[in-house]
Protein backbone atom coordinates (compact mmCIF):
# COMPACT_ATOMS: atom_id res chain seq x y z
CA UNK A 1 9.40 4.01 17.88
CA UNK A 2 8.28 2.16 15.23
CA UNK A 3 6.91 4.32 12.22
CA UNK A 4 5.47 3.88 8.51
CA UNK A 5 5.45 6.72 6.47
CA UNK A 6 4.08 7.07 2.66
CA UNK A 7 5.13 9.35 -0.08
CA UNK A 8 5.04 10.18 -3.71
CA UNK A 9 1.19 10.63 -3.71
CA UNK A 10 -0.15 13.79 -5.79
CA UNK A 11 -2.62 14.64 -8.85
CA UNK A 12 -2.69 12.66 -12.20
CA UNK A 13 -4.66 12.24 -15.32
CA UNK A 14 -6.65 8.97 -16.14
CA UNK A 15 -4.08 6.90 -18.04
CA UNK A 16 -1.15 7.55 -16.37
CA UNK A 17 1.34 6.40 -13.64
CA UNK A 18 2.77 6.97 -10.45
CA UNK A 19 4.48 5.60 -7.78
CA UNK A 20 4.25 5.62 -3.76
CA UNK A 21 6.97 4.88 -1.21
CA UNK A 22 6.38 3.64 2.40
CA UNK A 23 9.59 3.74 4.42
CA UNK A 24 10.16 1.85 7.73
CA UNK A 25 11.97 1.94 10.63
CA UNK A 26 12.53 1.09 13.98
CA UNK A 27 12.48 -2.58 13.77
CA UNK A 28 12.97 -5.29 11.82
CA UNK A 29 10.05 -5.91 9.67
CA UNK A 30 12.02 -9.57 7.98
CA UNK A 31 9.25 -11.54 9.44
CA UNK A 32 6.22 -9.53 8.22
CA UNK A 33 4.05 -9.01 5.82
CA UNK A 34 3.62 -5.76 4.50
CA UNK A 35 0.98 -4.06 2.00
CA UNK A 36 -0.91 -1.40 0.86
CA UNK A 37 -4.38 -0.10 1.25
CA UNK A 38 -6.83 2.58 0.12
CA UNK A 39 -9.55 4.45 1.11
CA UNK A 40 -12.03 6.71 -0.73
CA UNK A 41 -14.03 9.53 0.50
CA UNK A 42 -17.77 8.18 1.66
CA UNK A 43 -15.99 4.57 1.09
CA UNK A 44 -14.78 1.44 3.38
CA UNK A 45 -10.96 1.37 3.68
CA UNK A 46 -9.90 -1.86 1.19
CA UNK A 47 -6.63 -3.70 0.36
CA UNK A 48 -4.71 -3.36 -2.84
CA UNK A 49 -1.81 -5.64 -2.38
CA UNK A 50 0.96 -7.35 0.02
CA UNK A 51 4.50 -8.98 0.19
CA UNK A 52 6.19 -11.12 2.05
CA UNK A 53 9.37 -9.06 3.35
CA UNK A 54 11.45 -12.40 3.29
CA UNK A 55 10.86 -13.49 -0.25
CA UNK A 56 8.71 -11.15 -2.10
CA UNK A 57 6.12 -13.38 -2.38
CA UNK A 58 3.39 -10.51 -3.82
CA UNK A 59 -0.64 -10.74 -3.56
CA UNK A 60 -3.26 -8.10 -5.28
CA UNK A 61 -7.06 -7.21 -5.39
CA UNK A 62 -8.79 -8.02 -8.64
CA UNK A 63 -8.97 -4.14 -9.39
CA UNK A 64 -5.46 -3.90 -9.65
CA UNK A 65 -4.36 -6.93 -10.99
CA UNK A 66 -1.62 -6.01 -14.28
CA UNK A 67 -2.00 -2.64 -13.50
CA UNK A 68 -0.12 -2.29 -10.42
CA UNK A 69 3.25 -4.20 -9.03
CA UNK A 70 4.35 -3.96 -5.50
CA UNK A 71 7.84 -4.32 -4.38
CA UNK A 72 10.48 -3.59 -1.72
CA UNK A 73 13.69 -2.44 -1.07
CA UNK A 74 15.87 -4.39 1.37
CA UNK A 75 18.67 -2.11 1.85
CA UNK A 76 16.43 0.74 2.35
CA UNK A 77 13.70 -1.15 4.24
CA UNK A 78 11.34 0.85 1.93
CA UNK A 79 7.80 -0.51 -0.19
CA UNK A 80 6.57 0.51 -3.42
CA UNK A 81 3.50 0.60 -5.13
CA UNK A 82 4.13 1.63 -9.09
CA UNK A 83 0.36 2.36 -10.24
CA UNK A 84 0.22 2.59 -13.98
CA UNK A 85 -2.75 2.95 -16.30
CA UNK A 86 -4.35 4.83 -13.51
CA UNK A 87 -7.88 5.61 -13.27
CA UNK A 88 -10.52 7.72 -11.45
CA UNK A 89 -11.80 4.94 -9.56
CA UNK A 90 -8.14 4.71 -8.09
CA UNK A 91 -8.43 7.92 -6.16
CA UNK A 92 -7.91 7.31 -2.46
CA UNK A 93 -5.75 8.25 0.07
CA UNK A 94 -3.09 5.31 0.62
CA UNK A 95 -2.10 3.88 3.17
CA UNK A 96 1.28 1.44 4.17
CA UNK A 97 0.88 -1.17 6.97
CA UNK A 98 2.82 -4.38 8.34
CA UNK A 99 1.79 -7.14 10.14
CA UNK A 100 3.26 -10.16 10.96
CA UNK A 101 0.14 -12.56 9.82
CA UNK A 102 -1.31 -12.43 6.09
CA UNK A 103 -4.53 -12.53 6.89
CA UNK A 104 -4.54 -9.55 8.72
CA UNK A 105 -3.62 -7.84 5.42
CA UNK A 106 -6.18 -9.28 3.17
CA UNK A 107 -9.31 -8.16 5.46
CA UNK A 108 -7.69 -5.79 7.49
CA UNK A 109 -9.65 -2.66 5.62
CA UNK A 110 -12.51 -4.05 7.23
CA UNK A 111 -11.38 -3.62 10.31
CA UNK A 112 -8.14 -1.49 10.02
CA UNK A 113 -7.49 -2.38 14.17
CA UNK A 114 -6.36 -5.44 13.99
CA UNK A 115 -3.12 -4.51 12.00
CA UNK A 116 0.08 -3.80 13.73
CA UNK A 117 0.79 -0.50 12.39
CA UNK A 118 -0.13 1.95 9.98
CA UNK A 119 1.09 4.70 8.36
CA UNK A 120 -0.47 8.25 7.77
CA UNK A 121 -1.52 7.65 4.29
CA UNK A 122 -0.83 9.94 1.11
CA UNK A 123 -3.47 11.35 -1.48
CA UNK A 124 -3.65 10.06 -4.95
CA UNK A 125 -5.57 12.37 -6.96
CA UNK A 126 -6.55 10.80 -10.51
CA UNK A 127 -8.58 13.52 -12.79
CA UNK A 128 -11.03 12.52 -15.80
């Protein structure tokens, strides 16, 4: 089976960092595209950034533009999300997911469906 599953998520104060995994396995994801998204309570699910597997080829949302970097691991087919100068407005649970067209990534929070797969998210908690 093919799964996605996020880590590294927990509670921080405004103005600091952290960092979330997603690990994959079960195929090869060499063709995809894979990114992260977020979704706040009472909010629409939205996308905070992508790579291209092959040559990490990275893409962000405004919000998180020089705050955030997104990168991957080949050798332990793993994604990162390093979140630094964090603030409240960041808190959301996270989610991973892969897909093997962009553009599925850039609108899939508005209709999370259409992408491939998904992982189970984790909670990033950031306190005022």
């Amino acid at each position: 089976q093919v799964q996605l599953v996020e880590s590294g998520g927990g509670l921080v104060q405004a103005g600091s960092s952290l960092s979330v995994s997603c690990a994959a396995s079960g195929r090869s994801f060499s063709n995809y595209y894979m990114g992260w998204f977020r979704q706040a309570p009472g909010k629409e699910r939205e996308f905070v950034a992508a790579i291209r597997w092959s040559d990490g080829n990275t893409y962000y949302a405004d919000s998180v533009k020089g705050r955030f970097t997104i990168s991957r691991d080949n050798a332990l087919n793993t994604m990162y999300l390093q979140m630094n100068s964090l603030k409240p407005e960041d808190t959301a649970v996270y989610y991973c997911a892969a897909d093997i067209l962009l553009w599925k990534l850039r609108y899939g929070g508005r209709t999370p469906s259409v992408l491939e797969y998904w992982g189970q998210g984790t909670q990033v908690t950031v306190s005022t």
